[in-house]
Protein backbone atom coordinates (compact mmCIF):
# COMPACT_ATOMS: atom_id res chain seq x y z
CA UNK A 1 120.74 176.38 -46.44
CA UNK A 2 123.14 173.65 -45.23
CA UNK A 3 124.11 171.11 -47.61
CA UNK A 4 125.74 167.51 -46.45
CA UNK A 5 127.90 164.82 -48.03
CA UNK A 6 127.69 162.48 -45.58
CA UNK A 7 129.60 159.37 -45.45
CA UNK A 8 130.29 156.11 -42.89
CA UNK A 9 126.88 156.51 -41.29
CA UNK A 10 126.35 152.96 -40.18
CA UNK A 11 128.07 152.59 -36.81
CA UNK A 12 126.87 151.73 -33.79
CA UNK A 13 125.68 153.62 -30.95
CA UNK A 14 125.63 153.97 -27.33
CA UNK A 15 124.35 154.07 -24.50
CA UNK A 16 126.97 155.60 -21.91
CA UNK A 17 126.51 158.61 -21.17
CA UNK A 18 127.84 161.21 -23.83
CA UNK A 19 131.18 163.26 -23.21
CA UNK A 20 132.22 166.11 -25.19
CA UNK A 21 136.17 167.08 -25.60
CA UNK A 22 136.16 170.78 -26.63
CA UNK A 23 139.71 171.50 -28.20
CA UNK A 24 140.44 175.31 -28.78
CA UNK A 25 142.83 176.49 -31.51
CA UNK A 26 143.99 179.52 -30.05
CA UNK A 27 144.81 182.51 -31.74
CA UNK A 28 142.67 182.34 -35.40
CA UNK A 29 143.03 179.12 -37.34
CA UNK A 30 143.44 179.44 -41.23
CA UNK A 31 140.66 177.91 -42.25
CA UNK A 32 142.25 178.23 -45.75
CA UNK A 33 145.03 176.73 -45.16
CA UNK A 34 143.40 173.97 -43.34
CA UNK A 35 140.40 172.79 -45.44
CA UNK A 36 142.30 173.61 -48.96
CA UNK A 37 140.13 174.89 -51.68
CA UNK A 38 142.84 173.64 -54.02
CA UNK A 39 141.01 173.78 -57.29
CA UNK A 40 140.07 177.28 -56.69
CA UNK A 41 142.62 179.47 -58.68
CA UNK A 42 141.88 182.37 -57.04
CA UNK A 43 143.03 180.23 -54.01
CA UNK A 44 146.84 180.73 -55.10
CA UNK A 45 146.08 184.14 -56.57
CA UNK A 46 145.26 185.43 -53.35
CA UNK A 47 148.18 183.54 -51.45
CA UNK A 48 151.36 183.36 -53.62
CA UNK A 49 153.67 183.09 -51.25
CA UNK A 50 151.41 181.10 -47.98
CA UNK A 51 149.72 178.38 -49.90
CA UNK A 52 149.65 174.51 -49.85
CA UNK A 53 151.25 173.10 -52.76
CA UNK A 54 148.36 171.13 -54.78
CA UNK A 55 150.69 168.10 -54.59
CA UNK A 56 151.08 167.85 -51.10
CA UNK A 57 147.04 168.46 -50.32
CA UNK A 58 145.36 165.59 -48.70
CA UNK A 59 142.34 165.49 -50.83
CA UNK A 60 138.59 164.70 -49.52
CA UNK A 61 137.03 164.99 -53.28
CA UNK A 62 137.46 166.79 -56.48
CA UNK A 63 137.56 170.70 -54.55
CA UNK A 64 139.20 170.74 -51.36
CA UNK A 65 141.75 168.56 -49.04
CA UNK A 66 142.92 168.77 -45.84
CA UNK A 67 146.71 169.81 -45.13
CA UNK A 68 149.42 167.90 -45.66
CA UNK A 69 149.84 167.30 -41.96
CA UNK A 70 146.80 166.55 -41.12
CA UNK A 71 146.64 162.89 -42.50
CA UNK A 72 145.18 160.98 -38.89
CA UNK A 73 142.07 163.41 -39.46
CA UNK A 74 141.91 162.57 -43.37
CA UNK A 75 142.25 159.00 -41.96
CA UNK A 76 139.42 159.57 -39.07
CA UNK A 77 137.23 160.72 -42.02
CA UNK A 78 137.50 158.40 -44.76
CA UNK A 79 136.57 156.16 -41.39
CA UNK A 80 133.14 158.17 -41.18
CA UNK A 81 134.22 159.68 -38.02
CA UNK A 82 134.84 163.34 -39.36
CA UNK A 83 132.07 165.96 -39.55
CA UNK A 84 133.82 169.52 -41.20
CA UNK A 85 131.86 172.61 -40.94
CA UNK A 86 132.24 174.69 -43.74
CA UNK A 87 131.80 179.00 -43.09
CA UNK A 88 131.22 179.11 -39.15
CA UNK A 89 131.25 182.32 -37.70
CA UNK A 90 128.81 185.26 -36.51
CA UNK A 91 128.03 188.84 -37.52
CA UNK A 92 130.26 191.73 -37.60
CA UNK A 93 133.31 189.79 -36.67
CA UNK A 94 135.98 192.49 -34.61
CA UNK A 95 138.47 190.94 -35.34
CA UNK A 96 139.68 191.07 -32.18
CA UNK A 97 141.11 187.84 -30.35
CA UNK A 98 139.59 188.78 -26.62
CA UNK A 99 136.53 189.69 -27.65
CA UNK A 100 135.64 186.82 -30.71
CA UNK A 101 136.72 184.27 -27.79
CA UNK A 102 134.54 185.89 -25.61
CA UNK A 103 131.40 185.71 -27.94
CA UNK A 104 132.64 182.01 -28.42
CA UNK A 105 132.37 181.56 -25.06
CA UNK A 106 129.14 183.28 -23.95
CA UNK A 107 127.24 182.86 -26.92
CA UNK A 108 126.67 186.75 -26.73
CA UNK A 109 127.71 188.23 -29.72
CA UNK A 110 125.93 191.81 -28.72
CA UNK A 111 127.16 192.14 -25.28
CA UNK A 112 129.21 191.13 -22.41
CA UNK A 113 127.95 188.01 -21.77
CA UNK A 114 128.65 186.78 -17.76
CA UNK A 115 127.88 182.99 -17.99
CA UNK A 116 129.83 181.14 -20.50
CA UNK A 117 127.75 177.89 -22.60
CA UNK A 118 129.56 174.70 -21.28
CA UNK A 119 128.84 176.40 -17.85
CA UNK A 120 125.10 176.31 -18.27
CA UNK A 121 125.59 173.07 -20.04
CA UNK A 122 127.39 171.78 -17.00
CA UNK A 123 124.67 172.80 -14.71
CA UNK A 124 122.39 171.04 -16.79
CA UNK A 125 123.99 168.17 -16.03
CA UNK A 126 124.15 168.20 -12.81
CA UNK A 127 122.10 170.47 -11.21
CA UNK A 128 122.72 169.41 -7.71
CA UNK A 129 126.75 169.62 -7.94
CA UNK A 130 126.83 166.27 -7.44
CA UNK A 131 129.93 165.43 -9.00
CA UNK A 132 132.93 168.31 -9.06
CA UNK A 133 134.41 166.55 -11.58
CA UNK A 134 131.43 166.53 -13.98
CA UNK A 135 133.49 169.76 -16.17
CA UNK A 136 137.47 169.08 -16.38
CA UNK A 137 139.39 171.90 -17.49
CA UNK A 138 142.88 170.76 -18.85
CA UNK A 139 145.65 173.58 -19.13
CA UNK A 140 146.80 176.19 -16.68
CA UNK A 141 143.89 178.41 -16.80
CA UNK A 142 140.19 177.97 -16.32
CA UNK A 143 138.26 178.45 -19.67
CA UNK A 144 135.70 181.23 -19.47
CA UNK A 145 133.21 179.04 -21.60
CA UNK A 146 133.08 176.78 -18.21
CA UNK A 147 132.64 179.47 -15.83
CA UNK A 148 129.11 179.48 -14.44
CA UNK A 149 127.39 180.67 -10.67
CA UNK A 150 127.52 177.68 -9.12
CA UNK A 151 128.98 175.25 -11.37
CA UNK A 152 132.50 173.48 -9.93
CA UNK A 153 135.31 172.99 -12.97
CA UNK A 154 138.40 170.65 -11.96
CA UNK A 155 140.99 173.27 -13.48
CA UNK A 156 144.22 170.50 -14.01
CA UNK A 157 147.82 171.45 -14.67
CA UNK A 158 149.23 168.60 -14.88
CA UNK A 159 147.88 165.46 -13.91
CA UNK A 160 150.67 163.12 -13.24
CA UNK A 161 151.90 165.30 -10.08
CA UNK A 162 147.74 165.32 -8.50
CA UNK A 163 146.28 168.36 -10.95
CA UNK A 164 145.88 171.65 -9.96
CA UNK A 165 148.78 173.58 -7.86
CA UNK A 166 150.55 170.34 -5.99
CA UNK A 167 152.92 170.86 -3.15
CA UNK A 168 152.01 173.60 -1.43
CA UNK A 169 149.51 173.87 1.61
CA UNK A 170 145.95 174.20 0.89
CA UNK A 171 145.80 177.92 1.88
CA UNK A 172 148.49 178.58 -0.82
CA UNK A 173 146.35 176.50 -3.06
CA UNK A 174 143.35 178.43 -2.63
CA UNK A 175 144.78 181.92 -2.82
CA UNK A 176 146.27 181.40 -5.94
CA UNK A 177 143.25 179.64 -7.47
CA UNK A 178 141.08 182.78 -6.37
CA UNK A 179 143.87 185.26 -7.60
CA UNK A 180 144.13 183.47 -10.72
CA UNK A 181 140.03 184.24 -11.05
CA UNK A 182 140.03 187.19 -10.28
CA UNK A 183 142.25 188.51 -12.65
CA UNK A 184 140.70 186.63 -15.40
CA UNK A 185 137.23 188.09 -14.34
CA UNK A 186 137.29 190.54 -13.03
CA UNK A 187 137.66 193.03 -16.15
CA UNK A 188 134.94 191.72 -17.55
CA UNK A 189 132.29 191.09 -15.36
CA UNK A 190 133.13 193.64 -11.69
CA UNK A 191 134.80 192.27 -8.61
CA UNK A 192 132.05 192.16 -6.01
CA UNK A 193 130.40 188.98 -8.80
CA UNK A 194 133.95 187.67 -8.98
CA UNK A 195 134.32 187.37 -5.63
CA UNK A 196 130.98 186.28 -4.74
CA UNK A 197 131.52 183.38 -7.04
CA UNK A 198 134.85 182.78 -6.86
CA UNK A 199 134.62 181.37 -2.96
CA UNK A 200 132.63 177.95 -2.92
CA UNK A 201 134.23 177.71 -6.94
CA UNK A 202 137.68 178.22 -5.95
CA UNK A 203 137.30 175.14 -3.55
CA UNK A 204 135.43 172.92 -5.56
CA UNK A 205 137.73 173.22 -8.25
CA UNK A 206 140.70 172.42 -5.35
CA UNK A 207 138.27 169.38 -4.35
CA UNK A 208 137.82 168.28 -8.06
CA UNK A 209 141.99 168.17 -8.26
CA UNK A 210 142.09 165.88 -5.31
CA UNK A 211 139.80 163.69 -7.19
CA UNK A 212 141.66 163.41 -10.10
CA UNK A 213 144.53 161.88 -8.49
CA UNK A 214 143.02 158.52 -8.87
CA UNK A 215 143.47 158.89 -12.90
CA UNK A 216 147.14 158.26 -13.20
CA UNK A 217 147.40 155.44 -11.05
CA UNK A 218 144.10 153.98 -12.80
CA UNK A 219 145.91 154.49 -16.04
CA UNK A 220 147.47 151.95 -18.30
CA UNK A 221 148.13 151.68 -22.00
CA UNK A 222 150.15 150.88 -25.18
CA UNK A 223 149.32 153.57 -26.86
CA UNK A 224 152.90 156.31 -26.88
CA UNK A 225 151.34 159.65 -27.34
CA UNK A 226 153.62 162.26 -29.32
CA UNK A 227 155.60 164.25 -27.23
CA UNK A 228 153.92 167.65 -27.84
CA UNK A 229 151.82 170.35 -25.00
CA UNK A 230 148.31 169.02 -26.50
CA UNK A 231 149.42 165.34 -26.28
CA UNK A 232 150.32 165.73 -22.82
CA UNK A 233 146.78 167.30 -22.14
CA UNK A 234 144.48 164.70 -24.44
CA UNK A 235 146.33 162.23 -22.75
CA UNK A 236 145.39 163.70 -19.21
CA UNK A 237 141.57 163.72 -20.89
CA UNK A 238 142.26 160.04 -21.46
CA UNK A 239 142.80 159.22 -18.00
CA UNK A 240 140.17 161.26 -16.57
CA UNK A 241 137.68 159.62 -18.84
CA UNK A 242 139.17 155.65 -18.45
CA UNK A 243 139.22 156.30 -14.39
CA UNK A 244 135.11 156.23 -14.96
CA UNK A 245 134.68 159.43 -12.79
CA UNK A 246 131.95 160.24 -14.35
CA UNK A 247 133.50 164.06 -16.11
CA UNK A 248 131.09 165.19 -18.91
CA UNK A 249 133.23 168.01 -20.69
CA UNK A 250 136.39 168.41 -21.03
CA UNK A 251 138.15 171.58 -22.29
CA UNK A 252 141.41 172.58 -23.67
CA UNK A 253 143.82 174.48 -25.91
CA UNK A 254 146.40 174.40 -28.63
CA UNK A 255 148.28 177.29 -30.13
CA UNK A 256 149.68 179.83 -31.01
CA UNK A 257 147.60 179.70 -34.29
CA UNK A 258 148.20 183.68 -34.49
CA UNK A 259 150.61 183.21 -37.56
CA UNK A 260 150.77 186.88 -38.91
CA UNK A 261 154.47 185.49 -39.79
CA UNK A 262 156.47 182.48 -40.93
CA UNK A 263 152.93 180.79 -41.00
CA UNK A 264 153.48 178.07 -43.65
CA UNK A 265 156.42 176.48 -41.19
CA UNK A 266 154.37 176.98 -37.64
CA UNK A 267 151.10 175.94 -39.40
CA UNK A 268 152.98 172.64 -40.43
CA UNK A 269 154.23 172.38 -36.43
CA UNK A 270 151.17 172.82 -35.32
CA UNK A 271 148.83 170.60 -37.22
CA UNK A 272 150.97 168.04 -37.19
CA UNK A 273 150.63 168.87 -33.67
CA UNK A 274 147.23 168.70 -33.30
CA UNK A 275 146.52 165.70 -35.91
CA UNK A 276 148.76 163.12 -34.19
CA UNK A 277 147.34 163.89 -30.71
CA UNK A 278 144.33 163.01 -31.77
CA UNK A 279 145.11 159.97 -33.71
CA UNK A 280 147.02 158.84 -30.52
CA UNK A 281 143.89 159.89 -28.24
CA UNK A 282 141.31 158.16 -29.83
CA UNK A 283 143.59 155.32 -30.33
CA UNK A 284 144.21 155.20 -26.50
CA UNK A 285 139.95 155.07 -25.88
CA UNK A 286 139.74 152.36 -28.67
CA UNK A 287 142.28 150.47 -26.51
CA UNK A 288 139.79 150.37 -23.77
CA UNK A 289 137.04 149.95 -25.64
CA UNK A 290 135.56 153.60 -24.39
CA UNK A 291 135.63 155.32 -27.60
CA UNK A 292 132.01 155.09 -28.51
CA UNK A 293 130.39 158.14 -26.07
CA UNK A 294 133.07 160.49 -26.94
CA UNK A 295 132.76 163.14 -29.29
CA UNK A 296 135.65 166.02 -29.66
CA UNK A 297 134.67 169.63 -31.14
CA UNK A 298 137.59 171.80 -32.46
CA UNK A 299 136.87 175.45 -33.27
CA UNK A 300 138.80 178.73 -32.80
CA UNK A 301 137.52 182.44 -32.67
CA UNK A 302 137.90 183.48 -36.55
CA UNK A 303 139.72 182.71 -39.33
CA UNK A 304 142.16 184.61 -41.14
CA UNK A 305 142.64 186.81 -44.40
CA UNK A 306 142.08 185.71 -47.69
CA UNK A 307 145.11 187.40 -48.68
CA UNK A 308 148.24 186.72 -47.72
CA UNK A 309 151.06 189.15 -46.35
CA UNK A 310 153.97 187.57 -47.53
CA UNK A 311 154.79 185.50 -45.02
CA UNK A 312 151.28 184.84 -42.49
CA UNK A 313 148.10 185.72 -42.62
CA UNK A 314 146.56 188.65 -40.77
CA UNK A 315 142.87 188.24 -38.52
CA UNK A 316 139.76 187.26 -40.80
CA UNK A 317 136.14 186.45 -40.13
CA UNK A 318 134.69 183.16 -41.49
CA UNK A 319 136.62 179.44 -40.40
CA UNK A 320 135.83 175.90 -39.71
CA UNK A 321 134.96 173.17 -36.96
CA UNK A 322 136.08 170.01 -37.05
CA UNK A 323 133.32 167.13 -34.75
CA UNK A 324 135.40 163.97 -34.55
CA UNK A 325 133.59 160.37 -32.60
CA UNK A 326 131.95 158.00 -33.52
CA UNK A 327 128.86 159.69 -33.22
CA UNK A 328 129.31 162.00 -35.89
CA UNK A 329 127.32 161.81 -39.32
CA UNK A 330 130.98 162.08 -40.86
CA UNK A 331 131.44 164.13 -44.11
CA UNK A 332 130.90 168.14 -45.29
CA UNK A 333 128.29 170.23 -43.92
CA UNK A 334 127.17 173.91 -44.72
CA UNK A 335 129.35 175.51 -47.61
CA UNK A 336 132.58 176.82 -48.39
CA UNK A 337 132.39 180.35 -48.44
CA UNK A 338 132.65 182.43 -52.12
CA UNK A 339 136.14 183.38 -53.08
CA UNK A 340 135.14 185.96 -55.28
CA UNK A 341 136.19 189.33 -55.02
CA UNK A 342 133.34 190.80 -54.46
CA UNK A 343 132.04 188.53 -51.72
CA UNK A 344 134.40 188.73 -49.75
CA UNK A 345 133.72 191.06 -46.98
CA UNK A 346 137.15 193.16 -45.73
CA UNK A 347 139.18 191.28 -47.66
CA UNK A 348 137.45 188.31 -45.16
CA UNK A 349 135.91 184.70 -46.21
CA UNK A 350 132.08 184.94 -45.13
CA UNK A 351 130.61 182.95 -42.56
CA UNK A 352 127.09 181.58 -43.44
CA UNK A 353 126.87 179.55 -40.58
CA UNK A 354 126.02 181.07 -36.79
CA UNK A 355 128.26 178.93 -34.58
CA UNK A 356 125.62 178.69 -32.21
CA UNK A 357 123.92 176.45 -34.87
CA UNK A 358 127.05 174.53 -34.79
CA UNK A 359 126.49 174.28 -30.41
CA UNK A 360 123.11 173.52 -30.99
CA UNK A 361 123.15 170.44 -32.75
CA UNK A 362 126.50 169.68 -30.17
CA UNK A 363 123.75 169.87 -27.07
CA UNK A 364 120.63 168.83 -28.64
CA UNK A 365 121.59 165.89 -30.49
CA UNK A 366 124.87 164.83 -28.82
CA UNK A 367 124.24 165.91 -25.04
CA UNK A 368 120.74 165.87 -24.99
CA UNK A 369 119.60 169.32 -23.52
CA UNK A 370 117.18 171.86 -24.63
CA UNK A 371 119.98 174.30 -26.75
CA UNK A 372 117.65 177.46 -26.55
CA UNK A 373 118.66 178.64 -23.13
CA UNK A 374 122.15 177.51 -23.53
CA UNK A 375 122.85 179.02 -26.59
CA UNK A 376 120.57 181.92 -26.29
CA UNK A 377 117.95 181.25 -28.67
CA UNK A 378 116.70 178.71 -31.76
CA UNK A 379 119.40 178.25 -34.51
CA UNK A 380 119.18 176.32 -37.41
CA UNK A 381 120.89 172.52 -36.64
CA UNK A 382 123.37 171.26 -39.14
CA UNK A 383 122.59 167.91 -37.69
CA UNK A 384 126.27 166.17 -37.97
CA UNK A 385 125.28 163.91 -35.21
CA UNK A 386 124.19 160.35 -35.61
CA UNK A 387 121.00 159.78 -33.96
């Protein structure tokens, strides 16, 4: 069963329409390391050497705290604005960073899966491709959980110099979008479908780009955002979202959080990271009054081992998602996995939550869609969505 602590609940809603900002943490976050079970002791028995001191955890109540970098979240959720989701996960984890991404992404956890979520989600949407821009993916690659038949993503490299693959001609432009495809895609899923899809997608996405070059020049603000790769991007989300061209979802990464080595100094990096770009983000919509219909989901593809190596953590099973907005019932849901020895599965934390639970109450209570046929069937709904 899920369990909440809920807190900050009265706030008020709205009635834009609702975005979603889906920020990936690449490579395995610790979950331990992130939410700290700090009055655990088998928490430091486990991790000797790769642990948070207990002085320096930010603490949400009398069990765990969030890391000591991470104090514009603890900030966000004293504020009500924070839901964590304790245990998320699936089944059988492999361990393996291609393929947990790519259940992630398709919501198939048994097979191949050929359509990722925020695809169908987009075509939900907007059935009729009316808008290209409707899905905005920020980074150099497209994000498989966008990629849908018939569903245009803006794929954005940089949006100061016009998005996606600037100065070169439009053949070049197209060649390298469809290359770029293709060799994302076509492992997984055959080159005649690639190829099929890739055509009318590769120029809608070149079409979306050319949109987007109205953003920057839209675009003013006090707020300095931190000089760091997922500032730069959240603040390209910003500008996409304040130019009022009506994008839904928006998609990017952080990482590498793959810290098999020197963990406790580049989990410090990139937290702190992470933590201020938000802050800054958020504090850039407040500006313009265009905070209230945005909601931002962090997850990554598993956590890590409950034991440490001596200096990282190696792949695990079991981690946590962070919903951030002011739509979100802030506070704890679900629960943290058992330490104990013998619950622990492979030496991994447990997950007791699906994360398609976790996407269902993301489309059904935040985006308003039927979840079942985008996330493959009925889950139970942690409900950390105000209403």
């Amino acid at each position: 069963m899920t369990s909440v602590i809920e807190n900050g609940a009265n706030k008020i809603g709205s009635k834009k329409d609702p975005v979603m900002v889906v920020l990936q943490l690449s490579g395995g976050n610790d979950y331990m390391n992130t939410v700290v079970p700090y009055n655990d002791p088998l928490y430091r028995d486990y991790r000797p050497t790769v642990n948070v001191r207990e002085d320096e955890v930010l603490t949400l109540d009398d069990d765990i705290g969030l890391h000591p970098t991470m104090g514009p979240i603890r900030d966000m959720y004293k504020d009500g604005n924070v839901a964590i989701i304790h245990g998320v996960g699936y089944e059988n984890s492999p361990r393996s960073h291609f393929r947990s991404m790519d259940i992630w992404h398709t919501c198939e956890p048994d097979t191949l899966g050929t359509e990722g979520w925020l695809g169908r989600v987009v075509r939900e949407l907007d059935p009729d491709k009316e808008n290209v821009v409707t899905a905005v993916s920020m980074g150099s690659a497209l994000f498989r959980a966008l990629v849908a038949p018939n569903v245009p993503v803006a794929t954005v490299e940089n949006i100061d110099s016009y998005g996606l693959l600037t100065d070169i001609t439009p053949e070049e432009k197209l060649n390298r979008v469809l290359g770029r495809y293709k060799r994302m895609y076509s492992p997984a899923i055959g080159t005649g479908p690639v190829m099929d899809y890739l055509g009318q997608t590769g120029l809608d996405a070149l079409k979306g780009a050319e949109i987007l070059n109205v953003a920057p020049e839209k675009y003013s603000s006090t707020v300095e955002y931190a000089d760091s790769t997922i500032g730069r991007k959240l603040k390209g989300i910003a500008q996409v979202h304040l130019a009022g061209l009506g994008s839904r979802v928006f998609y990017c990464d952080h990482g590498s959080f793959d810290t098999h080595a020197d963990q406790l100094g580049n989990h410090h990096t990139l937290w702190n990271q992470v933590s201020q770009a938000i802050r800054d983000f958020f504090d850039d919509l407040e500006e313009h009054n265009a905070a209230d219909n945005v909601m931002m989901f962090l997850f990554s593809e598993f956590g890590r081992r409950v034991y440490d190596n001596g200096s990282g953590t190696d792949h695990g099973a079991g981690g946590v998602c962070f919903a951030i907005g002011k739509g979100v019932k802030g506070g704890q849901y679900g629960q943290y996995p058992s330490t104990k020895a013998n619950d622990l599965d492979q030496g991994d934390l447990v997950p007791d939550l699906d994360f398609r639970s976790v996407y269902t109450s993301l489309v059904e209570d935040w985006l308003g869609l039927d979840p079942v046929p985008i996330v493959g069937g009925t889950f139970e709904n942690p409900e950390f969505i105000l209403k």
